[in-house]
Protein backbone atom coordinates (compact mmCIF):
# COMPACT_ATOMS: atom_id res chain seq x y z
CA UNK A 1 -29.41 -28.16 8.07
CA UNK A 2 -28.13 -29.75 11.11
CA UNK A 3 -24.31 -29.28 10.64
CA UNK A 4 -25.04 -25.34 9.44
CA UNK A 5 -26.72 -25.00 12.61
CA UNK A 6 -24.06 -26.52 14.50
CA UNK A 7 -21.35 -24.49 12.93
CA UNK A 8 -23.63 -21.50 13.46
CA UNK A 9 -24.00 -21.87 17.19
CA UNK A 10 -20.55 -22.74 17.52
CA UNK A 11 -19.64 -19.32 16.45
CA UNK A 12 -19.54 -17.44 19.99
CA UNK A 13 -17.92 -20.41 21.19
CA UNK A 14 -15.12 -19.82 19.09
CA UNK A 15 -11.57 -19.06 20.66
CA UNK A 16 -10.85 -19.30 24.54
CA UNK A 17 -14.10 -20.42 25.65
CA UNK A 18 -13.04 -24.16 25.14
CA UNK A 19 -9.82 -24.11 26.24
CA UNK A 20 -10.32 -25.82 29.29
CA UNK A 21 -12.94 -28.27 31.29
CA UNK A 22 -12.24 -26.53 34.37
CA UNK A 23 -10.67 -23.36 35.98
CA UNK A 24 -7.21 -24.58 36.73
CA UNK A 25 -6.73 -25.66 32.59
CA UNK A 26 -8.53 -22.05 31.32
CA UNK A 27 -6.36 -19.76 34.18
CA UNK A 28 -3.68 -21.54 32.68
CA UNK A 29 -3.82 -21.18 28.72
CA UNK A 30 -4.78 -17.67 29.18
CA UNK A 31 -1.50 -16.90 30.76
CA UNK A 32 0.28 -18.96 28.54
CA UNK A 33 -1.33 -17.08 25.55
CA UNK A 34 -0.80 -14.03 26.53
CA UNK A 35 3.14 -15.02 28.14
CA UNK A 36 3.94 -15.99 24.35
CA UNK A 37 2.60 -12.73 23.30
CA UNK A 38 4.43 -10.53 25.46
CA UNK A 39 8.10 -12.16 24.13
CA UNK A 40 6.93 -11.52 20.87
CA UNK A 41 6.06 -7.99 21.47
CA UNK A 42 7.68 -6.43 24.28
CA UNK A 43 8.31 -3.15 23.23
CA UNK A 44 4.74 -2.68 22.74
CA UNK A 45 4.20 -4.45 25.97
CA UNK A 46 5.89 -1.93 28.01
CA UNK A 47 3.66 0.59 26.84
CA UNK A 48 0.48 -0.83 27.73
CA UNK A 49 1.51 -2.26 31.03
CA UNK A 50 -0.92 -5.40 29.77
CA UNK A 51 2.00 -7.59 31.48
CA UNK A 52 1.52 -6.04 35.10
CA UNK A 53 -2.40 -7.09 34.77
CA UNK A 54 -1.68 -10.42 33.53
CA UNK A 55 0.43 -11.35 36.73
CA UNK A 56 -1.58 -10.09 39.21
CA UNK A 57 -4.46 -12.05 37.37
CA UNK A 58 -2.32 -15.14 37.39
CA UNK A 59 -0.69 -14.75 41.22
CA UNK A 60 -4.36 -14.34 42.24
CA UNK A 61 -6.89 -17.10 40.42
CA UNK A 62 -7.76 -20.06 42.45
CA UNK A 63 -7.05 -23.30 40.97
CA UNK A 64 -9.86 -25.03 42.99
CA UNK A 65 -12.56 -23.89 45.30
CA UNK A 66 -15.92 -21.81 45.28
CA UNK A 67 -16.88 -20.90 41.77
CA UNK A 68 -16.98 -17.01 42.88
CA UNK A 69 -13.66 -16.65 44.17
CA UNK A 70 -11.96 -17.58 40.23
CA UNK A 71 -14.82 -15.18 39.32
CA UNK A 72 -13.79 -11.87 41.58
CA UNK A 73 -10.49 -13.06 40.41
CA UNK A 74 -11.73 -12.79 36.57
CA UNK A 75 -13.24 -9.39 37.14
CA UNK A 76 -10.36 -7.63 38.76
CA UNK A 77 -8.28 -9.02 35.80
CA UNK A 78 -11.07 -7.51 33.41
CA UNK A 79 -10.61 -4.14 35.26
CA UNK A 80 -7.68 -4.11 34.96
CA UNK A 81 -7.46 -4.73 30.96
CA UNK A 82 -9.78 -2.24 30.80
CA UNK A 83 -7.91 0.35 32.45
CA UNK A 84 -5.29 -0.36 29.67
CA UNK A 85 -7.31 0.37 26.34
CA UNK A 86 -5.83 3.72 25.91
CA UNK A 87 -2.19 3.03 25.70
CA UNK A 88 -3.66 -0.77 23.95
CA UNK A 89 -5.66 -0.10 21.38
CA UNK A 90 -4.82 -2.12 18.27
CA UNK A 91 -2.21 -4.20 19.94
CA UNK A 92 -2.86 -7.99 19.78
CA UNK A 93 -2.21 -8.62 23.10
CA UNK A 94 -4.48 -6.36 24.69
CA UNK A 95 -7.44 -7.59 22.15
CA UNK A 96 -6.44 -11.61 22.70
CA UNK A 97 -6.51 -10.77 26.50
CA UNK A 98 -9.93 -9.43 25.76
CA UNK A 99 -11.30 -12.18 24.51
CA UNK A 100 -10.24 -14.61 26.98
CA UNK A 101 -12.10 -12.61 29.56
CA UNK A 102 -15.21 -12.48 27.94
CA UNK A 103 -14.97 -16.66 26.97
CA UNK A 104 -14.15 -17.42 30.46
CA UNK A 105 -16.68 -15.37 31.90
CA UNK A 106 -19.46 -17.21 30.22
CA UNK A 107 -17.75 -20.59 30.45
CA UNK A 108 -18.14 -20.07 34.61
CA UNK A 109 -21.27 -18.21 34.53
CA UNK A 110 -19.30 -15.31 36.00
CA UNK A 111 -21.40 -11.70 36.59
CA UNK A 112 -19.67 -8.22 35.43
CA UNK A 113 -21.20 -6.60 38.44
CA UNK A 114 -19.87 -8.19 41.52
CA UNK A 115 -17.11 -7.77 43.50
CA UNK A 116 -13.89 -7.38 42.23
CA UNK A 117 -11.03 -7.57 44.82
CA UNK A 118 -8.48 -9.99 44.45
CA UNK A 119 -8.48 -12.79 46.95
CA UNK A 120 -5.22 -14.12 48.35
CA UNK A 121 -2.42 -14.89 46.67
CA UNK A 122 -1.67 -18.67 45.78
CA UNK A 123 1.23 -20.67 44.87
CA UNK A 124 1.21 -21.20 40.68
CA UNK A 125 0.08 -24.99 40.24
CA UNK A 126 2.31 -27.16 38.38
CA UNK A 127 1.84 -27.66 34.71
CA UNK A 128 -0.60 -28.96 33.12
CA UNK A 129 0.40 -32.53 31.23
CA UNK A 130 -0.58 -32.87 27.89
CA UNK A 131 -1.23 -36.09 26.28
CA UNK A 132 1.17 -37.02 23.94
CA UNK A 133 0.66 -36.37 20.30
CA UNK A 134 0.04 -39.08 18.14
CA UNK A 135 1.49 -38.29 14.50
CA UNK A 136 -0.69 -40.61 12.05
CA UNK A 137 -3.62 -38.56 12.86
CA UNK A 138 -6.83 -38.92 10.74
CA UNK A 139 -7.00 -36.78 8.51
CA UNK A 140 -10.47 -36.71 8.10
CA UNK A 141 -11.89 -35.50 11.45
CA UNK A 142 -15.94 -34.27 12.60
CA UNK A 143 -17.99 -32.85 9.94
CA UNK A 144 -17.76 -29.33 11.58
CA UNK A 145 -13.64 -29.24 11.22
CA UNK A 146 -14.28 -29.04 7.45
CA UNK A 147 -15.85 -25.74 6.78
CA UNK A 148 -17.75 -26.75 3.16
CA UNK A 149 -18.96 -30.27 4.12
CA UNK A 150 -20.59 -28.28 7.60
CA UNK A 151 -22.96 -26.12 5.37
CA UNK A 152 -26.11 -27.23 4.74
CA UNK A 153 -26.48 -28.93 1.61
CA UNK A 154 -27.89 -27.68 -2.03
CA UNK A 155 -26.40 -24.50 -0.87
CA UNK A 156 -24.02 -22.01 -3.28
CA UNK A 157 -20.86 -22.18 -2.19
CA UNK A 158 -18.98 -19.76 -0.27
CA UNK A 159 -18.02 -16.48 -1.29
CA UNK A 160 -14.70 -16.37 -0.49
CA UNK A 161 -12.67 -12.90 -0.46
CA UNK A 162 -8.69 -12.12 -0.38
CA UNK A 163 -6.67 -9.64 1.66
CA UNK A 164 -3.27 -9.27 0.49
CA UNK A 165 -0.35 -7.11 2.46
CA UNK A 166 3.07 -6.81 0.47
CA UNK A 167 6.10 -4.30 -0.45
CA UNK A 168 5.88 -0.64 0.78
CA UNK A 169 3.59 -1.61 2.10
CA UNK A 170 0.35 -1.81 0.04
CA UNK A 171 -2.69 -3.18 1.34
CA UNK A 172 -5.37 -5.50 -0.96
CA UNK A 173 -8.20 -5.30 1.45
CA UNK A 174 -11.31 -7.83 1.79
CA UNK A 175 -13.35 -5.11 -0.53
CA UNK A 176 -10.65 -5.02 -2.91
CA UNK A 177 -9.41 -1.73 -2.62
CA UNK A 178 -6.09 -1.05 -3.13
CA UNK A 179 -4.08 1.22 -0.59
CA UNK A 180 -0.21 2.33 -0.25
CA UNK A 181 0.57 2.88 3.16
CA UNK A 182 3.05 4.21 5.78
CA UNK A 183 2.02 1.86 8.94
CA UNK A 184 5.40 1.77 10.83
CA UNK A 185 5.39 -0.43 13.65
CA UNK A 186 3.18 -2.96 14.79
CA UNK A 187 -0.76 -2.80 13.16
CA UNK A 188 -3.57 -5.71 13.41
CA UNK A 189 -4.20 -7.27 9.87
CA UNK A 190 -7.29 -9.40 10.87
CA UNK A 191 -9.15 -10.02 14.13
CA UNK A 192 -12.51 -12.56 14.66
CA UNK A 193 -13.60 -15.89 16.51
CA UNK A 194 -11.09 -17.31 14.84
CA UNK A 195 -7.85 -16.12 14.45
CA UNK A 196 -5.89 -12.73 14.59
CA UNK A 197 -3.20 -11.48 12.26
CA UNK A 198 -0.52 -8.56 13.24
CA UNK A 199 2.53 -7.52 11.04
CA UNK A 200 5.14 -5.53 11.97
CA UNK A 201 6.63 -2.65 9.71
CA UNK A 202 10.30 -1.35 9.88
CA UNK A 203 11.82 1.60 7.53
CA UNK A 204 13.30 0.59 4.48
CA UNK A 205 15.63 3.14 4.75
CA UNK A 206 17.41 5.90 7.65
CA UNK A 207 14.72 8.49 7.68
CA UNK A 208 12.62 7.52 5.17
CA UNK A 209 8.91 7.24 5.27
CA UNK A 210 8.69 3.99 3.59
CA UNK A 211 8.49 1.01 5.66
CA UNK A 212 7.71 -3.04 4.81
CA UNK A 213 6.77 -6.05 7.21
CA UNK A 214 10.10 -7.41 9.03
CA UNK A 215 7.54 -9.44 11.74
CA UNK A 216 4.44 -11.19 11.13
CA UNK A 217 2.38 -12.99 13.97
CA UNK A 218 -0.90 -15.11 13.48
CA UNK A 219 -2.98 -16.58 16.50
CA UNK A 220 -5.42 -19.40 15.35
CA UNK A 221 -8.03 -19.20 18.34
CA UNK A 222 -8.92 -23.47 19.36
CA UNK A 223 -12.28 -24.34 18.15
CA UNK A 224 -14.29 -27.25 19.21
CA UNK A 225 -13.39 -30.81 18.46
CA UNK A 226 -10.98 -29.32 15.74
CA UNK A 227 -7.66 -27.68 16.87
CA UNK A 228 -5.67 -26.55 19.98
CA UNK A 229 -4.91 -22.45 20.07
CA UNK A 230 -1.66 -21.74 17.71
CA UNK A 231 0.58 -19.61 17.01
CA UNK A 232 3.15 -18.95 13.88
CA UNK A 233 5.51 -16.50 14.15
CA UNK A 234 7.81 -15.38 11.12
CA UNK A 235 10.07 -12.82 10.78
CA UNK A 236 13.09 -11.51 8.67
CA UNK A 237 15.76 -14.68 7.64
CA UNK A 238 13.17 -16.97 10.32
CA UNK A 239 10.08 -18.29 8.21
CA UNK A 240 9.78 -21.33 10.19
CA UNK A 241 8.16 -24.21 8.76
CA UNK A 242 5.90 -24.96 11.93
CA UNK A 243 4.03 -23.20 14.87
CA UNK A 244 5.91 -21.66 17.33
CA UNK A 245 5.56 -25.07 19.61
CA UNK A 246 7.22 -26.85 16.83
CA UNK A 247 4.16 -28.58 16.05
CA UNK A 248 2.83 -28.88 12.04
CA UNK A 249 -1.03 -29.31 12.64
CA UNK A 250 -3.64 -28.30 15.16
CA UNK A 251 -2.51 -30.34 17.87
CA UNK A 252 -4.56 -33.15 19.55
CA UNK A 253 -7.65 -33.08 18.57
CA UNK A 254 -9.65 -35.24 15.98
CA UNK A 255 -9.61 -32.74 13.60
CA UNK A 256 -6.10 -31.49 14.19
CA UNK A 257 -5.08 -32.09 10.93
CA UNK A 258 -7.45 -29.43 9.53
CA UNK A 259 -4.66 -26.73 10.38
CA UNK A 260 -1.36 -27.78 9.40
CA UNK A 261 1.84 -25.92 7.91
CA UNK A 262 3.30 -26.51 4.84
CA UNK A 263 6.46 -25.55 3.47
CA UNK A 264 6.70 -24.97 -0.86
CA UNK A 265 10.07 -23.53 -0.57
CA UNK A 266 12.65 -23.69 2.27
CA UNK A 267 13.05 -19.88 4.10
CA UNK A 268 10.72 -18.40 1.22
CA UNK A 269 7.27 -19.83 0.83
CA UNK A 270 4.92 -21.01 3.87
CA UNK A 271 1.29 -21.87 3.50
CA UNK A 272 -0.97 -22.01 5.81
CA UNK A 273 -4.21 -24.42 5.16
CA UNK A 274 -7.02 -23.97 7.82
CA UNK A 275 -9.70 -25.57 6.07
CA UNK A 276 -11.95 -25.89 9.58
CA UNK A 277 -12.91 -22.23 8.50
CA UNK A 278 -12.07 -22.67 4.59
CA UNK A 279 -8.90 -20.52 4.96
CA UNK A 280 -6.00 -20.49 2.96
CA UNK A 281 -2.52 -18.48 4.33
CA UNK A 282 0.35 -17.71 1.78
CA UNK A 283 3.23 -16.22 3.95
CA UNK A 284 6.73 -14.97 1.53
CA UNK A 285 10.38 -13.77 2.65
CA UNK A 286 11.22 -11.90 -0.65
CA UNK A 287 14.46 -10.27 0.10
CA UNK A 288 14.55 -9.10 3.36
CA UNK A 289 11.20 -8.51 4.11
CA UNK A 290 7.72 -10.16 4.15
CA UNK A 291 4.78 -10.58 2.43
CA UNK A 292 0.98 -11.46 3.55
CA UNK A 293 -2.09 -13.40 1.59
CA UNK A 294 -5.19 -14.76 2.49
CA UNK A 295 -7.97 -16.57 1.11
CA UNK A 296 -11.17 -16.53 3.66
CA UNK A 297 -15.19 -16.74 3.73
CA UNK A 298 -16.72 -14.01 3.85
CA UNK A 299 -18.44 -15.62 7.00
CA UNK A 300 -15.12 -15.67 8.75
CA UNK A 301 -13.67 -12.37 8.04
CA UNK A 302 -17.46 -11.19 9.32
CA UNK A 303 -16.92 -12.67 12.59
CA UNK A 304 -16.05 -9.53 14.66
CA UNK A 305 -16.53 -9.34 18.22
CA UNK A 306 -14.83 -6.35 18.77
CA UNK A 307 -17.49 -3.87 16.72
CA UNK A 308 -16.06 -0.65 18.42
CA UNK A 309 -12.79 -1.22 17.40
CA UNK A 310 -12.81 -3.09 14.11
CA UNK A 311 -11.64 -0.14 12.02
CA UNK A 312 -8.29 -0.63 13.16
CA UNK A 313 -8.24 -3.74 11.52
CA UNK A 314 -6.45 -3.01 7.51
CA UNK A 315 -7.88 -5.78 5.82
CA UNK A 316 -11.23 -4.78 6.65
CA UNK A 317 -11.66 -1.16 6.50
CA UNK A 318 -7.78 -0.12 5.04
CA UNK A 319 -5.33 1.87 6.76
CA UNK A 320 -6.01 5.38 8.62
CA UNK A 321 -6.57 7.76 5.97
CA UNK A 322 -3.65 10.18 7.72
CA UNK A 323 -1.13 6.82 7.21
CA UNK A 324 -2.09 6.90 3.44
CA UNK A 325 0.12 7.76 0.48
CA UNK A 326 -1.13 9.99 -2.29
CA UNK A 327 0.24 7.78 -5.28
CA UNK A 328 -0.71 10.34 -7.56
CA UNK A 329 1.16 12.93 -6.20
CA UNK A 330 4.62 10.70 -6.09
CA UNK A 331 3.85 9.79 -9.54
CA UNK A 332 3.67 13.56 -10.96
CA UNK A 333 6.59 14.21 -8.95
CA UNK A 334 8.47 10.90 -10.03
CA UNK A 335 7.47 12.19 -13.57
CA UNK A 336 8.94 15.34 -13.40
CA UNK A 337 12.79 14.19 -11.82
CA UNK A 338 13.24 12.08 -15.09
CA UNK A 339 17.00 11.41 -14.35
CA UNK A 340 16.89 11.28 -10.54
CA UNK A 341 17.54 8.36 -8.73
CA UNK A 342 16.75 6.88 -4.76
CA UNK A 343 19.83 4.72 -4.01
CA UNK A 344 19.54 1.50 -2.40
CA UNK A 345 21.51 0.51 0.73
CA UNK A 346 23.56 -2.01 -1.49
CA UNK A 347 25.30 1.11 -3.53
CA UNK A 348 24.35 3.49 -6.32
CA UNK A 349 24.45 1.41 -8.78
CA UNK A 350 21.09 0.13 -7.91
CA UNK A 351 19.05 3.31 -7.88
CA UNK A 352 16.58 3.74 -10.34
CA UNK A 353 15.21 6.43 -12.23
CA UNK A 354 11.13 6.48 -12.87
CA UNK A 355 11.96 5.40 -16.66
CA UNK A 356 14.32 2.25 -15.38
CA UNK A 357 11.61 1.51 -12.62
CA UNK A 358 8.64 1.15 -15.04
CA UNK A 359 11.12 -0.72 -17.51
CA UNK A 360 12.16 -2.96 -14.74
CA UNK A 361 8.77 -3.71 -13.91
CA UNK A 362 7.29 -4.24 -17.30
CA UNK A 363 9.51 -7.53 -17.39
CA UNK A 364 7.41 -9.41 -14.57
CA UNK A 365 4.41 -7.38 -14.50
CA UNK A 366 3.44 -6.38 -18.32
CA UNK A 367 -0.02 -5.52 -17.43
CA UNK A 368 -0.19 -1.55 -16.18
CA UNK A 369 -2.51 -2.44 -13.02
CA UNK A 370 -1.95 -1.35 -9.40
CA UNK A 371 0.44 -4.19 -8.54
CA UNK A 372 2.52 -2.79 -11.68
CA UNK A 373 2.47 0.88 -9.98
CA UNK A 374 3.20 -0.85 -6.58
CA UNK A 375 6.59 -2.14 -8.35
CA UNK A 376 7.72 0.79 -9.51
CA UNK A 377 6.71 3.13 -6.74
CA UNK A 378 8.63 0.49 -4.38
CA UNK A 379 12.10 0.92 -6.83
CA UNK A 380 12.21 4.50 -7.23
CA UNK A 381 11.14 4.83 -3.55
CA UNK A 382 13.90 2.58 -2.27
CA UNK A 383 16.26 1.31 -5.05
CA UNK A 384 15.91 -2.81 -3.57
CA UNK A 385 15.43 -5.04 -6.72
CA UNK A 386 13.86 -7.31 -4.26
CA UNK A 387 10.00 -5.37 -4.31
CA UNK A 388 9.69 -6.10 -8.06
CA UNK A 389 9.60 -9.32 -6.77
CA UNK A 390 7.29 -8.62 -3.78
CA UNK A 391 5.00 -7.15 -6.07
CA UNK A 392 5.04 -10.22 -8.94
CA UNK A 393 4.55 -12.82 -6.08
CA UNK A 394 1.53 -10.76 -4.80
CA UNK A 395 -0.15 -10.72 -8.45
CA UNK A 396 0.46 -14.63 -7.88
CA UNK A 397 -1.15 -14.94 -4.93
CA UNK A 398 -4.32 -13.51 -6.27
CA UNK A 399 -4.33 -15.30 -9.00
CA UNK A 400 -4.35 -18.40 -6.70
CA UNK A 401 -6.25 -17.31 -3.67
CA UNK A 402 -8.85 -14.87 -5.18
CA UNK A 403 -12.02 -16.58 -6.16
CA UNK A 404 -12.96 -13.34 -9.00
CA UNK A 405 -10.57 -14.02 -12.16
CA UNK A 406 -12.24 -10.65 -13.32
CA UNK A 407 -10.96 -8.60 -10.44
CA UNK A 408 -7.49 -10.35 -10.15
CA UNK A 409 -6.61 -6.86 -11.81
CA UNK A 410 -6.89 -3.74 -10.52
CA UNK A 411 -6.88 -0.68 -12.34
CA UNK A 412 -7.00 3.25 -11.26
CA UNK A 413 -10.34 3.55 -12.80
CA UNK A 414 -11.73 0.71 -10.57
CA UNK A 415 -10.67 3.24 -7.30
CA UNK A 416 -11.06 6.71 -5.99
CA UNK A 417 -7.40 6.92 -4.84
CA UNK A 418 -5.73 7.98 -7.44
CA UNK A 419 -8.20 10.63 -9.79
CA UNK A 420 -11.23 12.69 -8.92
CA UNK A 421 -12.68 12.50 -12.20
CA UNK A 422 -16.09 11.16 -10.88
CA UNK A 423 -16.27 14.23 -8.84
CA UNK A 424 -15.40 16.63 -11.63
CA UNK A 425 -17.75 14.88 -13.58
CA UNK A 426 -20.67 15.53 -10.94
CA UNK A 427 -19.35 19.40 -10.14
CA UNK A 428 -19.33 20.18 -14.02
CA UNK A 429 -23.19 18.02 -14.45
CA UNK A 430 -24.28 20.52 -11.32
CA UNK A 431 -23.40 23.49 -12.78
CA UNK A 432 -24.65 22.68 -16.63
CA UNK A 433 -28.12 22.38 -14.27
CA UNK A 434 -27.52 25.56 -12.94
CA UNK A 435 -27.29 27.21 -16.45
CA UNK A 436 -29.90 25.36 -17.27
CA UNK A 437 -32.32 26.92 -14.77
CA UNK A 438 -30.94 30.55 -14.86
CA UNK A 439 -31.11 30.41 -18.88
CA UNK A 440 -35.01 29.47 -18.16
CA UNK A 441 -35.45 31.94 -15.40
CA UNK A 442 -34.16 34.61 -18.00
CA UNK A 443 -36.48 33.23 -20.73
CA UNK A 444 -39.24 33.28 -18.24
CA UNK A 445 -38.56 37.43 -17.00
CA UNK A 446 -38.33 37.88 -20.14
CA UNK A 447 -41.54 37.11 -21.82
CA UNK A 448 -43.23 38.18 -18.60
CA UNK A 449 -42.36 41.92 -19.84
C-alpha cells in the first residue's frame, strides 16, 4: 500500500509544480515551456495574444526577494491568461500556461485574492546551468517511475485503454468509438497531469473538406524523481528520432530512463515508451502525413484538471458533433456514382472508383470493419494510395497497443454512427404498445354497451 499511496498523492503534484526548488528555476521553465510552444504554433499564437502575457510575466517576476512580490507577479500573469480563454480555448499553449500557474501558485503558497500589479521591471537573470547528462543511466530508477511495480500489490492489473488518430482523419477514442472527422487546424488529442497531445490537420486537397495530421506535438509534464518536462515534435518528412532538445530519455533524473524514444524504422516509425505512467506512444509518417496511437491506464487518461474544458479533448469525448462526417451518407452516395472517380494530386490515373477502393482495400484489410471503411472512404475521397496504408498500420497498432483482442474490431453494429436501427426498433415497439392499448380500450367500450 505504501507505493499506491505515494503515486496517489503524487498525482496533483504532477507537471510544473516540481520544476524548480526555488522561484528563479520555476519563472524560468515556465517561460521556456511556453517560448518552445509559441515557435511551434505561432499562427495560433497570434490569435490568442498568450505571447504578450507571457513577457510581461517574464520582464516582471523577481528572481529573489520577498515571497509576495513573485506572487503579485504570478497573479497579474494569471489575469492575464485568463483574459485570453476566449480567443484560447483548446490551444495547448494557453492550457500548458494554465497549469503552470496553478503548480506555481501552490508551490509558493501564493493567494488568488491579493494584489495583482506588476512590480518593477528587472533585468532577465542569466541561464540556468544544468548538470551535465550522464548517458549510462540506470535503467532501473525509484519504485514510483515504474507505473505497475508502484501499485499496491495482489492487485488486478491495469485496465489499460487505446486512442488511435489516423487518415482522414478518423478518431479511435478511449471508449472505443469510432469517428470520421473534419478537424482542420490545430485540435488537443489528450490533456492530464501528465502529458498533453495536439495534432495539426491540413487539407488533403484545394478546397476539399478532407484534411489529415501534417504536425503532431506531445508535452510530457516532469514528474517527481522520474523525468525532466519534454517535448517531441514531428511533422511532415521530420519524424525525429529524439525530443526536441535532442535528448532520447527523460533527462537527469534517476528515473530518466523511464521515458525514452525509440526509433523501429528511420523517418517512418517512432515509439514512444513512458512506462512511469504505463504509456506506450506509436507515432507513423505514412506518405505524407501522420498517424497517432496510444496505449494508457485508464488512471492516466482520468487525470483531468481542466473539468470545464475536457470535451475539447478527441480522445476522450470525440470530435464536435458539427466537425463529424455522416459515413453513411458518403457511402450511399459513393454507391450510387459507380464509375466516378476523385483524382489524386499525383494524376488521374490514381483515382478510384468505390468498386476499385473496396478492392484495393480488401488486399490489406480483408475483414469489413471500420478501419476497412476508413480505407476506402480515404481513396475515393482523395485518390492517395498512401491511406490504405494509414488505415492497415492503424489496425496494427491496435492489435499491439489495445489490451481487448475482442474489440480490436469494430463493426457498424457495435456504434450508433452509421444506422438508426435501435431507434426504429424502439419507435416501431412504442407504437405496437399503442395498438395494443387502443385495441383493449375498444374491447373494453365495447362490452361496456
Amino acid at each position: 500500500m505504501h507505493f499506491h499511496r505515494e503515486r496517489r498523492a503524487a498525482l496533483p503534484r504532477a507537471g510544473w509544480m516540481v520544476m524548480g526548488k526555488g522561484v528563479r528555476a520555476s519563472a524560468l521553465e515556465v517561460a521556456k515551456t511556453l517560448f518552445v510552444c509559441l515557435c511551434f504554433f505561432p499562427a495560433v499564437t497570434l490569435q490568442c495574444k498568450i505571447l504578450k502575457c507571457n513577457s510581461e510575466f517574464w520582464a516582471s517576476s523577481p528572481t529573489s526577494g520577498p515571497k509576495e512580490e513573485f506572487c503579485t507577479a504570478l497573479r497579474a500573469y494569471s489575469s492575464c491568461v485568463r483574459r485570453t480563454a476566449r480567443t484560447c480555448r483548446g490551444d495547448l499553449t494557453y492550457h500548458s500556461a494554465q497549469h503552470g500557474i496553478e503548480d506555481l501558485m501552490t508551490q509558493h503558497n501564493c493567494s488568488k485574492e491579493s494584489p495583482t500589479a506588476s512590480p518593477r521591471a528587472r533585468t532577465p537573470p542569466p541561464p540556468v546551468q544544468l548538470p551535465p547528462t550522464d548517458g549510462n543511466v540506470a535503467s532501473d530508477g525509484p519504485e514510483v517511475c515504474h507505473y505497475e511495480r508502484s501499485l499496491p500489490r495482489h492487485t488486478a492489473p491495469p485496465n489499460y485503454t487505446h486512442c488511435g488518430f489516423f487518415g482522414d482523419p478518423h478518431l479511435r477514442t478511449f471508449n472505443d468509438d469510432f469517428q470520421t472527422c473534419k478537424v482542420e487546424g490545430a485540435w488537443p488529442l489528450i490533456h492530464n497531469k501528465y502529458l498533453s497531445v495536439q495534432v495539426t490537420n491540413t487539407p488533403v486537397l484545394p478546397g476539399s473538406a478532407a484534411t489529415a495530421t501534417s504536425k503532431l506535438t506531445i508535452i510530457f509534464k516532469n514528474f517527481q524523481e522520474c523525468v525532466d518536462q519534454k517535448m517531441y515534435h514531428a511533422e511532415t518528412d521530420e519524424l525525429p528520432a529524439a525530443f526536441a532538445d535532442g535528448s532520447k530519455n527523460g533527462g537527469d533524473r534517476h528515473g530518466a530512463n523511464t521515458l525514452r524514444v525509440v526509433e523501429k524504422v528511420p523517418g517512418q516509425h517512432v515509439e514512444i515508451q513512458a512506462r512511469y505512467i504505463g504509456t506506450t506512444i506509436v507515432v507513423r509518417q505514412v506518405g505524407r502525413y501522420l498517424t497517432f496511437a496510444v496505449r494508457m491506464p485508464e488512471e492516466v487518461v482520468n487525470s483531468v484538471e481542466d473539468q470545464e474544458n475536457q470535451d475539447l479533448y478527441l480522445c476522450l469525448h470525440g470530435c464536435p458533433a458539427n466537425q463529424r462526417i455522416d459515413f453513411k451518407t458518403f457511402r450511399a452516395r459513393a454507391t450510387e456514382s459507380h464509375g466516378l472517380t476523385r483524382a489524386s494530386p499525383e494524376g488521374p490515373s490514381h483515382g478510384f472508383t468505390y468498386q476499385s477502393a473496396m478492392a484495393k482495400c480488401k488486399e490489406r484489410l480483408p475483414v469489413e470493419d471500420l478501419y476497412f471503411h476508413s480505407c476506402v472512404f480515404d481513396l475515393f475521397s482523395s485518390g492517395d494510395i498512401n491511406f490504405s496504408l494509414a488505415a492497415y498500420y492503424a489496425f496494427e497498432d491496435v492489435k499491439m497497443l489495445h489490451s481487448n483482442k475482442e474489440k480490436h474490431h469494430i463493426f457498424e453494429r457495435d456504434t450508433g454512427m452509421f444506422n438508426s436501427t435501435p431507434k426504429l426498433s424502439s419507435f416501431g415497439f412504442l407504437m405496437l404498445l399503442n395498438l395494443v392499448a387502443v385495441s383493449l380500450w375498444t374491447e373494453l367500450c365495447c362490452s361496456c354497451l
